[in-house]
PDB file of N, CA and C in Angstrom:
ATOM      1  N   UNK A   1      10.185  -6.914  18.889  1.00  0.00           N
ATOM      2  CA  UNK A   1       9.393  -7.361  20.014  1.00  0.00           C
ATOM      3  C   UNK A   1      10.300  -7.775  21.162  1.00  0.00           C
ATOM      4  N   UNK A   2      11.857  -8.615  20.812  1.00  0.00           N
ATOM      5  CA  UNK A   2      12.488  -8.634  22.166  1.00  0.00           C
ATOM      6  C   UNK A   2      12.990  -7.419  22.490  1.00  0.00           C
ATOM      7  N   UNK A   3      13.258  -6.493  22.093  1.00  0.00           N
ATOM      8  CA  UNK A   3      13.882  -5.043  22.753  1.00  0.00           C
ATOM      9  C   UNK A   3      12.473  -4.210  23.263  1.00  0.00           C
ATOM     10  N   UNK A   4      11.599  -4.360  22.863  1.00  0.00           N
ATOM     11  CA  UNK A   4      10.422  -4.001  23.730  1.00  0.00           C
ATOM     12  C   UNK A   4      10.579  -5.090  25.117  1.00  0.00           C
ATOM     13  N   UNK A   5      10.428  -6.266  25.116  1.00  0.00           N
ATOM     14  CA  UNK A   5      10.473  -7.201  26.300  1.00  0.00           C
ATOM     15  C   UNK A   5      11.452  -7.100  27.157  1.00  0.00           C
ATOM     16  N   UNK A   6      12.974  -6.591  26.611  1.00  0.00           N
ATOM     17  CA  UNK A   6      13.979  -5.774  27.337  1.00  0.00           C
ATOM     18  C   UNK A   6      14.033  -4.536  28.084  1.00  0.00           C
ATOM     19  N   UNK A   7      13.407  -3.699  26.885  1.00  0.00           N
ATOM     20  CA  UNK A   7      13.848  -2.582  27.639  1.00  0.00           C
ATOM     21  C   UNK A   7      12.825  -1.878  28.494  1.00  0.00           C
ATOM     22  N   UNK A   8      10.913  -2.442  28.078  1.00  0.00           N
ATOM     23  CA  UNK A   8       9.660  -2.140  28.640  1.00  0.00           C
ATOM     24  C   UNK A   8       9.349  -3.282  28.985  1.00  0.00           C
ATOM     25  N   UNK A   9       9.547  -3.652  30.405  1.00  0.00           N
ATOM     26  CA  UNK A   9       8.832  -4.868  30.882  1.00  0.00           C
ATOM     27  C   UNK A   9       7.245  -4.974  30.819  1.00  0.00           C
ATOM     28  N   UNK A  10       7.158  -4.310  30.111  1.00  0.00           N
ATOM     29  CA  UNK A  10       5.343  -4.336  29.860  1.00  0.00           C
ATOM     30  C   UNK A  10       5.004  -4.929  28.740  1.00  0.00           C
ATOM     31  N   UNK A  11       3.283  -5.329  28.614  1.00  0.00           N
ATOM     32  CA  UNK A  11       2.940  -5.468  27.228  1.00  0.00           C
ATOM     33  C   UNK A  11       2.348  -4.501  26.506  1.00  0.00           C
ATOM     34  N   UNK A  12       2.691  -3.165  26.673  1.00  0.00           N
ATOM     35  CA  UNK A  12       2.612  -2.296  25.355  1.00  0.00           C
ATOM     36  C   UNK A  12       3.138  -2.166  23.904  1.00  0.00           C
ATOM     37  N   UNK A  13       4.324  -2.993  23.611  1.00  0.00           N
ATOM     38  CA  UNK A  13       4.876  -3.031  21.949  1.00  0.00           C
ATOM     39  C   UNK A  13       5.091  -1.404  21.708  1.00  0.00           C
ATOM     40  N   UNK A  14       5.324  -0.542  22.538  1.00  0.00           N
ATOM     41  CA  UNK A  14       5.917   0.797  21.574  1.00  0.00           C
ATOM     42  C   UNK A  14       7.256   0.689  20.848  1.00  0.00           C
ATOM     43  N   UNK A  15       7.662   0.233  21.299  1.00  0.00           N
ATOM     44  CA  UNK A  15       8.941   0.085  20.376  1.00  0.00           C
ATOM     45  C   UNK A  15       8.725  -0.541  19.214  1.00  0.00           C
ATOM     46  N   UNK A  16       7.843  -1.603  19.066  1.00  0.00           N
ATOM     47  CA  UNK A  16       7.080  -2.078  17.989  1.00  0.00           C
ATOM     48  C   UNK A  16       6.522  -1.570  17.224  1.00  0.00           C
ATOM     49  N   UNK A  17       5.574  -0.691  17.639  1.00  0.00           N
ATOM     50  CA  UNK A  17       4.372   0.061  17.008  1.00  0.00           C
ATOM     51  C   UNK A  17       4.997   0.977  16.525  1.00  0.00           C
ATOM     52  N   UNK A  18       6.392   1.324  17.139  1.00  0.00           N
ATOM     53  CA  UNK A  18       6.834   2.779  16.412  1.00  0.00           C
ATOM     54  C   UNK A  18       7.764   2.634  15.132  1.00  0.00           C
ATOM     55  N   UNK A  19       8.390   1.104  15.431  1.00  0.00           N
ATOM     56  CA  UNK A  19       9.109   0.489  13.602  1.00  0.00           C
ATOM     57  C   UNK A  19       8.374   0.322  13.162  1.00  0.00           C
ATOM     58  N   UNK A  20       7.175  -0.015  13.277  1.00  0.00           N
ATOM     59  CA  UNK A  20       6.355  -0.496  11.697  1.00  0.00           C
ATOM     60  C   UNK A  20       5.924   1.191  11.567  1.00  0.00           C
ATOM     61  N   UNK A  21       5.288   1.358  12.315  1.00  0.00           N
ATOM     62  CA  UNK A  21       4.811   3.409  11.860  1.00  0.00           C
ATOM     63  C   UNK A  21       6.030   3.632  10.299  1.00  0.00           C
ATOM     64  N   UNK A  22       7.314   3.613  11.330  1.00  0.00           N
ATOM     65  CA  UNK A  22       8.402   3.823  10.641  1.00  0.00           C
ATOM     66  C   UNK A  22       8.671   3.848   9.374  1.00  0.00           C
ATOM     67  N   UNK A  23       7.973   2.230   9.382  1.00  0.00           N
ATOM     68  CA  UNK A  23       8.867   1.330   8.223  1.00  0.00           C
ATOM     69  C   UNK A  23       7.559   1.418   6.887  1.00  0.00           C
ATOM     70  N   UNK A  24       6.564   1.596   7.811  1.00  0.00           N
ATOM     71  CA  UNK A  24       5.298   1.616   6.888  1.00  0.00           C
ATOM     72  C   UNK A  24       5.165   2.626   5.631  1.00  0.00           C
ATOM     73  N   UNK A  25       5.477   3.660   6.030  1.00  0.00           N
ATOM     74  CA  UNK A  25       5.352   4.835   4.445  1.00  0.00           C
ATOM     75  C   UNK A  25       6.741   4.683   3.886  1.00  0.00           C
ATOM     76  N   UNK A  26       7.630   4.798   4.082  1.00  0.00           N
ATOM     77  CA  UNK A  26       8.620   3.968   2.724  1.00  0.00           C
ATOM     78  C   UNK A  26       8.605   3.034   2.075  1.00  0.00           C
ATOM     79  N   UNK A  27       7.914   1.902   3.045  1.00  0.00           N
ATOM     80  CA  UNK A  27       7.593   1.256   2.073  1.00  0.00           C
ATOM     81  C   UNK A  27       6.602   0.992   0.766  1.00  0.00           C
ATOM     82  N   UNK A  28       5.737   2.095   1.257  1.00  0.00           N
ATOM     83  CA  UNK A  28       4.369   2.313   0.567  1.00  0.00           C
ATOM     84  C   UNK A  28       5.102   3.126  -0.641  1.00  0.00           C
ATOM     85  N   UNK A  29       5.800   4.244  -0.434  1.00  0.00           N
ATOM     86  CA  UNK A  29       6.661   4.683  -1.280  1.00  0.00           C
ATOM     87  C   UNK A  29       7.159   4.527  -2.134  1.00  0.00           C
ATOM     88  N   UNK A  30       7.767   3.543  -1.647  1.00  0.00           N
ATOM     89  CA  UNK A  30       8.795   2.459  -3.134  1.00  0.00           C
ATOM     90  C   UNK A  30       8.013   1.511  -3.508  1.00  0.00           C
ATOM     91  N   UNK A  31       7.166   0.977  -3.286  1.00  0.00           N
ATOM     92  CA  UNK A  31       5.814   0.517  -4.045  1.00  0.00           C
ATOM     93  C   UNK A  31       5.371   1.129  -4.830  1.00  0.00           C
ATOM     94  N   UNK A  32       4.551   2.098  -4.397  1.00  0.00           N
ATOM     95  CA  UNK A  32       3.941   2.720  -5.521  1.00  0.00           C
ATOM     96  C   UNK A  32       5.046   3.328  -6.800  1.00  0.00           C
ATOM     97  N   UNK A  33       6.353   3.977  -6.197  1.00  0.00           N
ATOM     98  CA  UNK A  33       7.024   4.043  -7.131  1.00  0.00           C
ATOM     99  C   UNK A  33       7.103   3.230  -8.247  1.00  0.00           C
ATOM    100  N   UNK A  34       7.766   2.027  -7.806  1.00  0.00           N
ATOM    101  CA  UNK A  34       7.394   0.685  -8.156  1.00  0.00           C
ATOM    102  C   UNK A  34       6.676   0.265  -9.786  1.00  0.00           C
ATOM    103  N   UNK A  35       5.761   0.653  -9.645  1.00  0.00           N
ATOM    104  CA  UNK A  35       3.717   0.185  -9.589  1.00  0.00           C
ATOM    105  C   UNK A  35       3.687   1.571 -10.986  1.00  0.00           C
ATOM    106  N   UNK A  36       4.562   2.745 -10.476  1.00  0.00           N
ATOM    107  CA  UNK A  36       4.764   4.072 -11.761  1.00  0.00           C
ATOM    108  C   UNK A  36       5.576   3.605 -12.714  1.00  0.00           C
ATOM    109  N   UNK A  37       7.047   3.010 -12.210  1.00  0.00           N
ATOM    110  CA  UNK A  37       7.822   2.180 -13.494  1.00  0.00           C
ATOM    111  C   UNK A  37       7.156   1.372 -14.071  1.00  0.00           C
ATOM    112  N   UNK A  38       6.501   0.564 -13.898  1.00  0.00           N
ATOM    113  CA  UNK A  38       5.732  -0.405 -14.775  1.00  0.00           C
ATOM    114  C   UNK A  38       4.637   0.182 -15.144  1.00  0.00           C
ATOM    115  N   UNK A  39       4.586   1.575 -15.714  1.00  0.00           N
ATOM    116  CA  UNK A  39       3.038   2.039 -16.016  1.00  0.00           C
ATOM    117  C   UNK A  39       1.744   1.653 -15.478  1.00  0.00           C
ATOM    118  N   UNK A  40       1.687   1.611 -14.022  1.00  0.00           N
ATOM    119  CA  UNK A  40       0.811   1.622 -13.024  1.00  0.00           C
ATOM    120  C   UNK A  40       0.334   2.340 -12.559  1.00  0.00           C
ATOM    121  N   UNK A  41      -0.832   2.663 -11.694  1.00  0.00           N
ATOM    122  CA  UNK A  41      -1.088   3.384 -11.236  1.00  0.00           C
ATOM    123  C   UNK A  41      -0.982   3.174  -9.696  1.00  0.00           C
ATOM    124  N   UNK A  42      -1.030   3.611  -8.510  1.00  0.00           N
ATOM    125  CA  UNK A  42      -0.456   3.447  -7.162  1.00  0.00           C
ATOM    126  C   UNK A  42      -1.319   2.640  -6.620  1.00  0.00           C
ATOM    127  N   UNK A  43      -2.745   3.108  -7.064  1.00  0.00           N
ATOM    128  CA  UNK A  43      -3.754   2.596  -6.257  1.00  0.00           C
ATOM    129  C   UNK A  43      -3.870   0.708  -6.487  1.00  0.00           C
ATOM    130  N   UNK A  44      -2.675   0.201  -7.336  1.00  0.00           N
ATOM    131  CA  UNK A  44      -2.956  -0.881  -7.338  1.00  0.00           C
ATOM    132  C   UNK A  44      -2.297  -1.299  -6.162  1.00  0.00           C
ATOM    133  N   UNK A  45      -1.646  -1.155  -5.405  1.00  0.00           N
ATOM    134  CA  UNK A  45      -1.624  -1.339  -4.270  1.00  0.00           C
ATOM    135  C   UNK A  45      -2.449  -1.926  -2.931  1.00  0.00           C
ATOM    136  N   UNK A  46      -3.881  -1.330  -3.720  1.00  0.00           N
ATOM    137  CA  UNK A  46      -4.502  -1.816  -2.594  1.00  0.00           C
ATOM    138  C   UNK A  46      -5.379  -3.141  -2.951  1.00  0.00           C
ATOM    139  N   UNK A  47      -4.463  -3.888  -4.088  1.00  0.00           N
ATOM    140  CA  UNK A  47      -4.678  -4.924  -4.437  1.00  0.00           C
ATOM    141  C   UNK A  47      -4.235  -6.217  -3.594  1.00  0.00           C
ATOM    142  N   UNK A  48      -3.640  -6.040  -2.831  1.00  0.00           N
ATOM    143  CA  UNK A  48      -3.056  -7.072  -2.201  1.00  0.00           C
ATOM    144  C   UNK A  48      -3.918  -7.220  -0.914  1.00  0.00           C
ATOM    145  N   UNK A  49      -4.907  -6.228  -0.811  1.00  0.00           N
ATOM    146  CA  UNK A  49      -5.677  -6.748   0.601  1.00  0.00           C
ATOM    147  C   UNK A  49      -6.626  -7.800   0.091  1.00  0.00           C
ATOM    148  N   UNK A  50      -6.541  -7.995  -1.258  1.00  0.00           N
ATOM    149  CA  UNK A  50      -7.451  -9.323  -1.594  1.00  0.00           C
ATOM    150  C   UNK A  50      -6.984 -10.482  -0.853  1.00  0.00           C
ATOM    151  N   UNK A  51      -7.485 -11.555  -0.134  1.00  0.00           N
ATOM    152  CA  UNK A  51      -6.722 -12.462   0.294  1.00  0.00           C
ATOM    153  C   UNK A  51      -5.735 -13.407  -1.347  1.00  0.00           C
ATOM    154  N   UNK A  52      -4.391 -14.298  -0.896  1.00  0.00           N
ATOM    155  CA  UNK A  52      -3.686 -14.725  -1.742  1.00  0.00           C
ATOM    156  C   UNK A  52      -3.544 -13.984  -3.009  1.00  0.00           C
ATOM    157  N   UNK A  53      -4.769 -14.190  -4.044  1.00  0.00           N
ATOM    158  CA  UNK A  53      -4.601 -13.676  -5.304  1.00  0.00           C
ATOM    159  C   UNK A  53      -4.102 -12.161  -5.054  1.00  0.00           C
ATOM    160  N   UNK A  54      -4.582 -11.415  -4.376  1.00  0.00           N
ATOM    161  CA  UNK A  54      -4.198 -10.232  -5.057  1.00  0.00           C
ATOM    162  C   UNK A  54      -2.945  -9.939  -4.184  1.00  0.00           C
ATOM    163  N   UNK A  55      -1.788 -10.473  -3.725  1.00  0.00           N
ATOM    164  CA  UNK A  55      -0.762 -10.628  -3.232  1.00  0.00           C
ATOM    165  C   UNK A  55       0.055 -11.419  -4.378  1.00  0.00           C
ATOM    166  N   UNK A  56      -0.784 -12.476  -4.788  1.00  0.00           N
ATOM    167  CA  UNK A  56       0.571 -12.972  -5.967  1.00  0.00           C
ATOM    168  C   UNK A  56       0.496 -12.180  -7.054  1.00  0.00           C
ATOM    169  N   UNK A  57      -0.984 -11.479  -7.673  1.00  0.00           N
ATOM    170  CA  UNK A  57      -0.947 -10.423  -8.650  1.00  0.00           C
ATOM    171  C   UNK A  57       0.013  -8.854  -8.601  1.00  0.00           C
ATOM    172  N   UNK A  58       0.078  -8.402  -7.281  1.00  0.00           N
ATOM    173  CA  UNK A  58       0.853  -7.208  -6.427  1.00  0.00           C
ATOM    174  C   UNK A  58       2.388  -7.756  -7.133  1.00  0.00           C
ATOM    175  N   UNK A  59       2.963  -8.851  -6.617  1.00  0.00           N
ATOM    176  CA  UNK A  59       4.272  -9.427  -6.561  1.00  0.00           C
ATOM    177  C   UNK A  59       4.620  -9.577  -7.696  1.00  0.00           C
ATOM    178  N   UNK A  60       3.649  -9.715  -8.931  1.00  0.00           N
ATOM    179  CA  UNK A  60       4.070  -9.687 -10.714  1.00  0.00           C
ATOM    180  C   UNK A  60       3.946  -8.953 -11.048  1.00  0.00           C
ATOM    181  N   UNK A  61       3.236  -7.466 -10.562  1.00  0.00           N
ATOM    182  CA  UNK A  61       3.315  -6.552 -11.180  1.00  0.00           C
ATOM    183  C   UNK A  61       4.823  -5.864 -10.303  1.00  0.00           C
ATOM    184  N   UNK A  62       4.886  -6.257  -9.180  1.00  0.00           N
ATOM    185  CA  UNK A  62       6.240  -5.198  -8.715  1.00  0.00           C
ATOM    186  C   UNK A  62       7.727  -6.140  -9.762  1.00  0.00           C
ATOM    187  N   UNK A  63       7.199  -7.471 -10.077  1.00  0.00           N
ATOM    188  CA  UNK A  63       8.666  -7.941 -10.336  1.00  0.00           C
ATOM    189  C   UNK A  63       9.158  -7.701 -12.281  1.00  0.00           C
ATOM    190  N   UNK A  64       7.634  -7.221 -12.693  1.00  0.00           N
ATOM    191  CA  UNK A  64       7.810  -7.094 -13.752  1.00  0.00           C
ATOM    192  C   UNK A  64       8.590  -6.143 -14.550  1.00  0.00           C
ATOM    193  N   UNK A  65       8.896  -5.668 -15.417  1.00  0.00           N
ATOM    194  CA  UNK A  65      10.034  -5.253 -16.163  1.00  0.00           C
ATOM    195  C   UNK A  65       9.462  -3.939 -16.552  1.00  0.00           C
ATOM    196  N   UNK A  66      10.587  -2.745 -16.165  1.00  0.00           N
ATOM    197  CA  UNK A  66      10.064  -1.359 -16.444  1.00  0.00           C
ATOM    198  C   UNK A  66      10.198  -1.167 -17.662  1.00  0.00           C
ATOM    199  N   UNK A  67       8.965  -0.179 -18.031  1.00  0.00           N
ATOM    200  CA  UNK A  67       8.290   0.060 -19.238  1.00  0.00           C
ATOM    201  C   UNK A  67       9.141   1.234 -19.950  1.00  0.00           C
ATOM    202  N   UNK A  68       9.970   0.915 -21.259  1.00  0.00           N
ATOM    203  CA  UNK A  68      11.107   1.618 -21.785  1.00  0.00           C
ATOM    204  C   UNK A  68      10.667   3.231 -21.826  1.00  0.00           C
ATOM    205  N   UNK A  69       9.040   3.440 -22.485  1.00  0.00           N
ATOM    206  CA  UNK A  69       8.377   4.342 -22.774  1.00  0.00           C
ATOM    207  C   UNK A  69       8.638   5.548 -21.326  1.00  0.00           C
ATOM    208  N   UNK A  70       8.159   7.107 -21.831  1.00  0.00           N
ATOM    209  CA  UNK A  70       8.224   7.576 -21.033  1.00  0.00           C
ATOM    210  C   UNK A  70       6.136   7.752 -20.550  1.00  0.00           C
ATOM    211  N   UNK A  71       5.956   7.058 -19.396  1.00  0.00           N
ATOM    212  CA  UNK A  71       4.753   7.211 -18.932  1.00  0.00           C
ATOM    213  C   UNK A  71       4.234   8.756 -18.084  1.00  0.00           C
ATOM    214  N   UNK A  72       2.977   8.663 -17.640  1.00  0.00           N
ATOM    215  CA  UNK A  72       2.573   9.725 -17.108  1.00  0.00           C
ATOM    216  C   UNK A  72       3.276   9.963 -15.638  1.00  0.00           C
ATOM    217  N   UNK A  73       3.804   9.337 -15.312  1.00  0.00           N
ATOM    218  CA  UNK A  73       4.880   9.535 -13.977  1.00  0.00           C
ATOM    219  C   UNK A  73       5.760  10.381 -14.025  1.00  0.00           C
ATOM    220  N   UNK A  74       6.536  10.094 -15.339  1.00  0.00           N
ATOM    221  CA  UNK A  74       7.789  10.774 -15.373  1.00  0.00           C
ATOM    222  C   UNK A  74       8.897   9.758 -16.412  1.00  0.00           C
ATOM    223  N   UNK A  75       9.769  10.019 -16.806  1.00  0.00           N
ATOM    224  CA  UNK A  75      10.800   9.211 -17.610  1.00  0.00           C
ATOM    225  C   UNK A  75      11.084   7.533 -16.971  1.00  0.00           C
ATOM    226  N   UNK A  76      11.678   7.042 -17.611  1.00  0.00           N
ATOM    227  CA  UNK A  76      11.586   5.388 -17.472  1.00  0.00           C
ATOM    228  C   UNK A  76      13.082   5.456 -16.275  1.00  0.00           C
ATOM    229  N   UNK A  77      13.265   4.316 -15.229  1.00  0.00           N
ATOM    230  CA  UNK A  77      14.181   4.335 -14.262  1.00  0.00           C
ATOM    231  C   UNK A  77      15.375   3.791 -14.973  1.00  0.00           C
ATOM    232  N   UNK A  78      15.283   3.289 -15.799  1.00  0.00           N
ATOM    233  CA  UNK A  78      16.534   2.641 -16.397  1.00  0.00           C
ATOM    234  C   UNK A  78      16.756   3.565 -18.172  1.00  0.00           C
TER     235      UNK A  78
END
């Protein structure tokens, strides 16, 4: 937001709007990846638009421990 205020003296945020664009599907990416190591499915993801709970539920399933087994994803990351 200050290099938008630098370099576009306006209040449009493109420079803004265009890092999160950016930043937005990789991160969705390595989430769901994520969400496949722990024998998940992706769509839990859209668990976190629950307010709180389903943000601290999102955050235990990403911190939890990949599943040795080989799941329907593909082989285990470790």
């Amino acid at each position: 937001m200050l290099i938008d205020a630098i370099i576009f003296s306006s209040e449009t945020g493109l420079f803004y709007i265009v890092a999160v664009l950016g930043l937005f599907l990789p991160g969705l990416a390595v989430t769901i990846r994520r969400l496949h190591d722990t024998s998940r499915s992706g769509w839990w993801f859209l668990i976190g638009i629950v307010p709180l709970i389903g943000s601290i539920i999102l955050l235990v399933f990403l911190a939890s421990d990949t599943k040795p087994e080989t799941n329907k994803w593909g082989l285990p990351a470790k």
